[in-house]
C-alpha atoms as a PDB file:
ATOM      1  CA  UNK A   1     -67.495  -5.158  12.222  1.00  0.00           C
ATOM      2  CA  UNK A   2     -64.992  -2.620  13.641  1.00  0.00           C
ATOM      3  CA  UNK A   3     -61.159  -3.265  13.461  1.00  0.00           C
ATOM      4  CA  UNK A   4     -59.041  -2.187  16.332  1.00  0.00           C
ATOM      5  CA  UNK A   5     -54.890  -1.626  16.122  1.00  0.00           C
ATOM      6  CA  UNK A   6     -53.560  -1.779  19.198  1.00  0.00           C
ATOM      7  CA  UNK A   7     -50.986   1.670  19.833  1.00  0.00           C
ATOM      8  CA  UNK A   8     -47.782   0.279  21.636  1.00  0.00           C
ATOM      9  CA  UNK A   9     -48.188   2.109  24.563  1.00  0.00           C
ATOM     10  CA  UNK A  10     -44.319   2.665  25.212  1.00  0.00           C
ATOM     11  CA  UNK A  11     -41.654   3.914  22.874  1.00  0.00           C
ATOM     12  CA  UNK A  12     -39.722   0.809  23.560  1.00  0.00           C
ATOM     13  CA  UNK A  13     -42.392  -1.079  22.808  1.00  0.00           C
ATOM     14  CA  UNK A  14     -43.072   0.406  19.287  1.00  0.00           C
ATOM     15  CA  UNK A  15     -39.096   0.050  19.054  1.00  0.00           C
ATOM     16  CA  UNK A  16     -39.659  -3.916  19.480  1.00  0.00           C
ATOM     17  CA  UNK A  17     -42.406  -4.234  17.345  1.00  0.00           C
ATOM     18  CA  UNK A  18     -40.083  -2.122  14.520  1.00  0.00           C
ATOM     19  CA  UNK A  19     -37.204  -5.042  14.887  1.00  0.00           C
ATOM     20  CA  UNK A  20     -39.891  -7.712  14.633  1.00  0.00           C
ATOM     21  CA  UNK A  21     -41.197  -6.231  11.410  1.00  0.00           C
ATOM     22  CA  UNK A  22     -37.332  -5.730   9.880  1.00  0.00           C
ATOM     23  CA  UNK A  23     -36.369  -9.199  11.127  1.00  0.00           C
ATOM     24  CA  UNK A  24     -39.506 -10.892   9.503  1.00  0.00           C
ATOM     25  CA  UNK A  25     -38.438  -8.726   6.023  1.00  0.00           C
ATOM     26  CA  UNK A  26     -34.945 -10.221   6.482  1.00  0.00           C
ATOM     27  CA  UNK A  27     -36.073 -13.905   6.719  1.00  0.00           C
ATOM     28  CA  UNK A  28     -38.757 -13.629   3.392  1.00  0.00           C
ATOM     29  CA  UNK A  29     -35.985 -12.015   1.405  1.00  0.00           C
ATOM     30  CA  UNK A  30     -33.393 -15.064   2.535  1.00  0.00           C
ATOM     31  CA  UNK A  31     -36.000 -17.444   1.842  1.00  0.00           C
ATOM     32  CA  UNK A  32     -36.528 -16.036  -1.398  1.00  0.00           C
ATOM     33  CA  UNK A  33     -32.801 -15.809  -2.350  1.00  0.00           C
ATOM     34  CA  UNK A  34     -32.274 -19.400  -0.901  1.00  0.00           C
ATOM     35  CA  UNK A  35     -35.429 -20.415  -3.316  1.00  0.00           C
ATOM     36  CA  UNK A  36     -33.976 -19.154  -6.486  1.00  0.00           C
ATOM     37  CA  UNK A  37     -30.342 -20.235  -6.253  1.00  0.00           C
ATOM     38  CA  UNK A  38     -32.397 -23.858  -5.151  1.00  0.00           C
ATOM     39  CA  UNK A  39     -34.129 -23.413  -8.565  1.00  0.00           C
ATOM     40  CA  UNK A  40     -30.994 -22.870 -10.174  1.00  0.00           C
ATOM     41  CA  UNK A  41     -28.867 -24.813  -8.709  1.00  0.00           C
ATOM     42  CA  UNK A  42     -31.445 -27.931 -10.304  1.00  0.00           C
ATOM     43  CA  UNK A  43     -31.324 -26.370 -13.326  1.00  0.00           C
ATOM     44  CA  UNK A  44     -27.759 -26.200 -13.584  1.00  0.00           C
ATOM     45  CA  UNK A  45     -27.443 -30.154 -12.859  1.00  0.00           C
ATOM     46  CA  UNK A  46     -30.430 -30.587 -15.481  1.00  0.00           C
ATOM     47  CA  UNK A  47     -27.799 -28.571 -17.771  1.00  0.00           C
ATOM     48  CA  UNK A  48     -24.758 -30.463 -17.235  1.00  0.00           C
ATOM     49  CA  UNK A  49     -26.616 -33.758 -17.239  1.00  0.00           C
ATOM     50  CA  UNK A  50     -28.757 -32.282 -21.427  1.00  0.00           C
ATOM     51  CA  UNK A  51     -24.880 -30.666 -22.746  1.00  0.00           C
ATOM     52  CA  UNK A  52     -23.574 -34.685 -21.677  1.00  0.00           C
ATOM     53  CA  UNK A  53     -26.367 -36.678 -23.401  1.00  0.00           C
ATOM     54  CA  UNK A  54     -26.001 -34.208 -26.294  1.00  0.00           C
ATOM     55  CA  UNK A  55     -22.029 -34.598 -26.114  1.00  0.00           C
ATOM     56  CA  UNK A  56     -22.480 -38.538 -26.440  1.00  0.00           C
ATOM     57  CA  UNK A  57     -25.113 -38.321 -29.189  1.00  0.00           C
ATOM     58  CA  UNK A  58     -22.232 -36.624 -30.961  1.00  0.00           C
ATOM     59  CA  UNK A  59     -19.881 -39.174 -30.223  1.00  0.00           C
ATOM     60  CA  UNK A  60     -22.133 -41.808 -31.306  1.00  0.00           C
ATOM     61  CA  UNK A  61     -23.107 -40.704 -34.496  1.00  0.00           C
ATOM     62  CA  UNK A  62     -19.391 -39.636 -34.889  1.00  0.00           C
ATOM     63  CA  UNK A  63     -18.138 -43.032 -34.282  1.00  0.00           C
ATOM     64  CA  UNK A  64     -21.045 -45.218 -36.355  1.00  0.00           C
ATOM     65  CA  UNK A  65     -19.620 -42.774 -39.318  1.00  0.00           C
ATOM     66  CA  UNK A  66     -16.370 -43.348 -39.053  1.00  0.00           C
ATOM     67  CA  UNK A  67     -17.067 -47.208 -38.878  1.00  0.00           C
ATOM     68  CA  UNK A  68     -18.927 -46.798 -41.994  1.00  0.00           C
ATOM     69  CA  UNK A  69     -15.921 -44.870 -43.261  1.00  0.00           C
ATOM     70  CA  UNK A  70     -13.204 -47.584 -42.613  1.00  0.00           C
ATOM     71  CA  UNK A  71     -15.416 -50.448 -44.018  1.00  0.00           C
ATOM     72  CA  UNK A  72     -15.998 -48.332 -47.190  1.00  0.00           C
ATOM     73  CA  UNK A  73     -12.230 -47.275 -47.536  1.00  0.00           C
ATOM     74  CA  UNK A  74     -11.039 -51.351 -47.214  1.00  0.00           C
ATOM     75  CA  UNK A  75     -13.735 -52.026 -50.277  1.00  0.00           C
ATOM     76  CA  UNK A  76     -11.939 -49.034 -52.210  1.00  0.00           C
ATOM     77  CA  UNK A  77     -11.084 -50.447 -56.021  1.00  0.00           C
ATOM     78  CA  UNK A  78      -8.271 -48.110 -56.524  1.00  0.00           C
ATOM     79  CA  UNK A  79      -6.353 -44.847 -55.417  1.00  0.00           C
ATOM     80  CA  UNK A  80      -8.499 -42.395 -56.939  1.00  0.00           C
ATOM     81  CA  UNK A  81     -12.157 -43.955 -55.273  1.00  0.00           C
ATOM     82  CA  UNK A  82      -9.487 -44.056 -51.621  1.00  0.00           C
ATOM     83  CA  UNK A  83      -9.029 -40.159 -52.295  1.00  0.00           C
ATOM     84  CA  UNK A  84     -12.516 -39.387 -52.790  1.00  0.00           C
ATOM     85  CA  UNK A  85     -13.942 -41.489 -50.053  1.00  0.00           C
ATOM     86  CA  UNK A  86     -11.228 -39.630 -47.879  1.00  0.00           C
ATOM     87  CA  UNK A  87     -12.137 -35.930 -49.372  1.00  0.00           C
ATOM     88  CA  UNK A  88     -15.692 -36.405 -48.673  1.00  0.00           C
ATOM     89  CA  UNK A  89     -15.319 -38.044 -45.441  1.00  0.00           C
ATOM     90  CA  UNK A  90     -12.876 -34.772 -44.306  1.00  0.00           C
ATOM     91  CA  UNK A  91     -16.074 -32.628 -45.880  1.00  0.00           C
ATOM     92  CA  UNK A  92     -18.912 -33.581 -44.192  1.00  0.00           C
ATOM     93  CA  UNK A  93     -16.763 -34.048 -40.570  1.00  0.00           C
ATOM     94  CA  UNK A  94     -16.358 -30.260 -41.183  1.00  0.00           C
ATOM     95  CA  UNK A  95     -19.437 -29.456 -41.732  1.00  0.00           C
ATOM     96  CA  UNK A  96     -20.687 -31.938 -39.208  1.00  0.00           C
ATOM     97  CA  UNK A  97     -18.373 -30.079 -36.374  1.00  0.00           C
ATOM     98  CA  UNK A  98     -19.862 -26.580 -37.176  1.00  0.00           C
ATOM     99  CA  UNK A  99     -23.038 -27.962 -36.931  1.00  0.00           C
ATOM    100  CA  UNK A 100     -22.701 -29.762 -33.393  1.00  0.00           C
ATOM    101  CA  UNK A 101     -20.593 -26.510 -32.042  1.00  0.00           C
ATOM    102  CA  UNK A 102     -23.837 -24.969 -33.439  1.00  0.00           C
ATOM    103  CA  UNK A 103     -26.078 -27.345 -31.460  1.00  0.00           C
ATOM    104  CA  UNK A 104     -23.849 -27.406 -28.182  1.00  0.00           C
ATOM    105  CA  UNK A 105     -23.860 -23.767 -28.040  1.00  0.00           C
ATOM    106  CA  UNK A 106     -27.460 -22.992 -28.572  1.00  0.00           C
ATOM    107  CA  UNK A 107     -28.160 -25.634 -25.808  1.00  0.00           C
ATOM    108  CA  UNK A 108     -25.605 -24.346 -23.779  1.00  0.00           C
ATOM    109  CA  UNK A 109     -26.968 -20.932 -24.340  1.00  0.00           C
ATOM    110  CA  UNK A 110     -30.549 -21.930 -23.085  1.00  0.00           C
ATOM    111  CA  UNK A 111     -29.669 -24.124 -20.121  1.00  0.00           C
ATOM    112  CA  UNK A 112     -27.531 -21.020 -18.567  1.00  0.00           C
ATOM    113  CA  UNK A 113     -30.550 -18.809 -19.001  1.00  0.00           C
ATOM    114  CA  UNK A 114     -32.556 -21.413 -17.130  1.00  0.00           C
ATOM    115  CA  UNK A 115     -29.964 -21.634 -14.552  1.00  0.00           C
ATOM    116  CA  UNK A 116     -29.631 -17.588 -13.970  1.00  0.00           C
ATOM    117  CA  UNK A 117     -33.202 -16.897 -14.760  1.00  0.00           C
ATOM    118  CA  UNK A 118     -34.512 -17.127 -10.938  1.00  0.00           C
ATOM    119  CA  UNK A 119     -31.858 -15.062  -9.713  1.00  0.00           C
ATOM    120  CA  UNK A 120     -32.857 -12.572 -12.626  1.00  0.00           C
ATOM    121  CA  UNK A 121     -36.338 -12.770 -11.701  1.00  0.00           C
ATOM    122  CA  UNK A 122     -35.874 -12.092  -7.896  1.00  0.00           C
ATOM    123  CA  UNK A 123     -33.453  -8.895  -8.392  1.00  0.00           C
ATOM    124  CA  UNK A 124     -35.229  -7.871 -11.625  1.00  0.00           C
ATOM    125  CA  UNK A 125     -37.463  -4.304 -10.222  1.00  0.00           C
ATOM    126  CA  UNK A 126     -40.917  -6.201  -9.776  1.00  0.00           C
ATOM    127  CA  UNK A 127     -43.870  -5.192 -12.080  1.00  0.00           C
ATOM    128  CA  UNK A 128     -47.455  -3.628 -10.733  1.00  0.00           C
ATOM    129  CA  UNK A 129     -50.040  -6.153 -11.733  1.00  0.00           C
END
């Protein structure tokens, strides 16, 4: 079986068919562009909505301790257990705080990538197969 191309058979014509071809280019590469900022525009609500639950985790757990805490401090015997209950209380919130910040920004870290990673991916030079 034989394939034939039809020649335009006036300049204008091949002029035409030119525009055509550009203006079909122009709409793939919008509907790619509006495809990944789509895809990262859900993965920037996804974000938001992971960095809240993990931001009220935190709060939770921060707020069961700290109950604990005040029930323990009113069942203090004397000054010196108060002190102690207070120094280790201050202690592990510190360490506690570094280790959400930790946490937060990791996540953080990994939800932007998702959100900029199809915008990456469509600019990024694209690789022979």
């Amino acid at each position: 079986m034989t394939t034939t191309t039809q020649t335009p058979a006036t300049p204008n014509e091949a002029a035409e068919a030119g525009v055509r071809a550009r203006i079909a280019g122009a709409r793939q590469v919008a509907g790619e562009v509006g495809g990944a900022f789509g895809a990262g525009g859900k993965a920037y609500v996804a974000g938001v909505l992971d960095l809240g639950r993990a931001l009220w985790g935190f709060g939770r757990e921060i707020l069961a301790e700290s109950g604990e805490h005040v029930r323990a401090t009113i069942r203090a015997k004397d000054l010196r257990e108060l002190a102690e209950l207070q120094a280790a209380y201050a202690q592990r919130r510190i360490e506690m705080s570094a280790t959400y910040t930790k946490e937060f920004a990791d996540l953080a870290r990994d939800r932007s990538e998702a959100v900029i990673a199809p915008v990456a991916d469509l600019v990024a030079p694209h690789k022979a197969a």
